[in-house]
Protein backbone atom coordinates (compact mmCIF):
# COMPACT_ATOMS: atom_id res chain seq x y z
CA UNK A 1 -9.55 86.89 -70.24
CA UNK A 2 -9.23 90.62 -71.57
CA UNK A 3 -8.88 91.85 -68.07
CA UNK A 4 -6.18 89.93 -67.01
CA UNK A 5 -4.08 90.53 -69.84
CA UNK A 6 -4.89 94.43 -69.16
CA UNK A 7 -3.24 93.88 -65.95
CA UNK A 8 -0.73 91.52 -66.26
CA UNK A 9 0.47 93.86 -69.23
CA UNK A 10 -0.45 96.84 -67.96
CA UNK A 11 -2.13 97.63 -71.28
CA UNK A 12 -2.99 101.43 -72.16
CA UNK A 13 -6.53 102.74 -72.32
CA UNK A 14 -8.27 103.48 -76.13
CA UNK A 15 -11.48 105.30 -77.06
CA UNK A 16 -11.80 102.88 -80.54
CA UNK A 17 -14.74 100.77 -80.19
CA UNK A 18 -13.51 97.51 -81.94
CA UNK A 19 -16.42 95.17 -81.29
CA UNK A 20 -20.61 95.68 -81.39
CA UNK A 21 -21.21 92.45 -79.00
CA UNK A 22 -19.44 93.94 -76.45
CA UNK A 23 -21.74 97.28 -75.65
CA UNK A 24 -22.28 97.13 -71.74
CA UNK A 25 -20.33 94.68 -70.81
CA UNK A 26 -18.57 94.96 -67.78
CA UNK A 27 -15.53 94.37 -69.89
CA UNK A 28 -16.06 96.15 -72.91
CA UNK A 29 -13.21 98.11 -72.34
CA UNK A 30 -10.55 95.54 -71.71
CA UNK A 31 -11.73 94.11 -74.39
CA UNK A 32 -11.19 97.30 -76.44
CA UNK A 33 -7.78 97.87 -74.93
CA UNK A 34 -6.77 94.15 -75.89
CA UNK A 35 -7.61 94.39 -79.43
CA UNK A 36 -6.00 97.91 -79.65
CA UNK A 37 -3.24 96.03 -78.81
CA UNK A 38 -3.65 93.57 -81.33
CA UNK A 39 -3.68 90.46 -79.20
CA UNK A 40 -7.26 89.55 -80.27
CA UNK A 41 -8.91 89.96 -83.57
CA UNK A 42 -12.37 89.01 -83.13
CA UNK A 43 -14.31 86.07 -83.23
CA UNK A 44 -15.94 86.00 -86.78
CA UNK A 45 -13.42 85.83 -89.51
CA UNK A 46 -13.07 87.55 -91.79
CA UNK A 47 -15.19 90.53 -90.50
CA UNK A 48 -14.11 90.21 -86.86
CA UNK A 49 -17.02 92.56 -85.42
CA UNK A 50 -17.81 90.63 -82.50
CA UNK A 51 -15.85 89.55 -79.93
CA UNK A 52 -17.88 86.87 -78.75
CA UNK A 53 -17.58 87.84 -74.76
CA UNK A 54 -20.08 85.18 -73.16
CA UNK A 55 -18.24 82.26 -74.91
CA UNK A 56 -15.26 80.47 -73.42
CA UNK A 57 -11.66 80.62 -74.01
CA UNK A 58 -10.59 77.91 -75.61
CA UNK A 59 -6.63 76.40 -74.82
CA UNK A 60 -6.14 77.34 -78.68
CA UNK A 61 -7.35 80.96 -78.38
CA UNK A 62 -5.70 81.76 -75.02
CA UNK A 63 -2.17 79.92 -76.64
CA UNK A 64 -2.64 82.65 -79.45
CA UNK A 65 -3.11 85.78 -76.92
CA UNK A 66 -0.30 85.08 -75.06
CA UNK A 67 1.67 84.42 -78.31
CA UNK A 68 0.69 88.26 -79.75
CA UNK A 69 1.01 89.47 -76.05
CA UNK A 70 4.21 88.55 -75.50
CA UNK A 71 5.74 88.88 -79.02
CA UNK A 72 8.48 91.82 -79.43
């Protein structure tokens, strides 16, 4: 899910490591890049850590990217 948004928006690249759970994944950093741009927040409230990257996307949780994505 990180990767396409990273395409479809054409997000920018960031060297901020947002998430441990994420080390060495081959989308670690997509995943980075989406939460630099504040479309995801982690998946452990309230200390939003981990991002959670083997679990599925829920219709919820992709609703709520696309919401932050495409909010102006």
């Amino acid at each position: 899910m990180a990767t396409f948004l990273v395409r479809a928006l054409d997000l920018p690249a960031t060297t901020t490591d947002f998430f441990g759970d994420d080390d060495g994944t081959t989308h670690e950093a997509n995943i980075n890049r989406v939460a630099a741009a504040g479309i995801t927040k982690g998946c452990n409230p309230p200390g939003n850590d981990r991002f959670c990257p083997d679990d599925s996307v829920t219709r919820g949780q992709m609703a709520a990217f696309l919401r932050r994505a495409l909010e102006e």
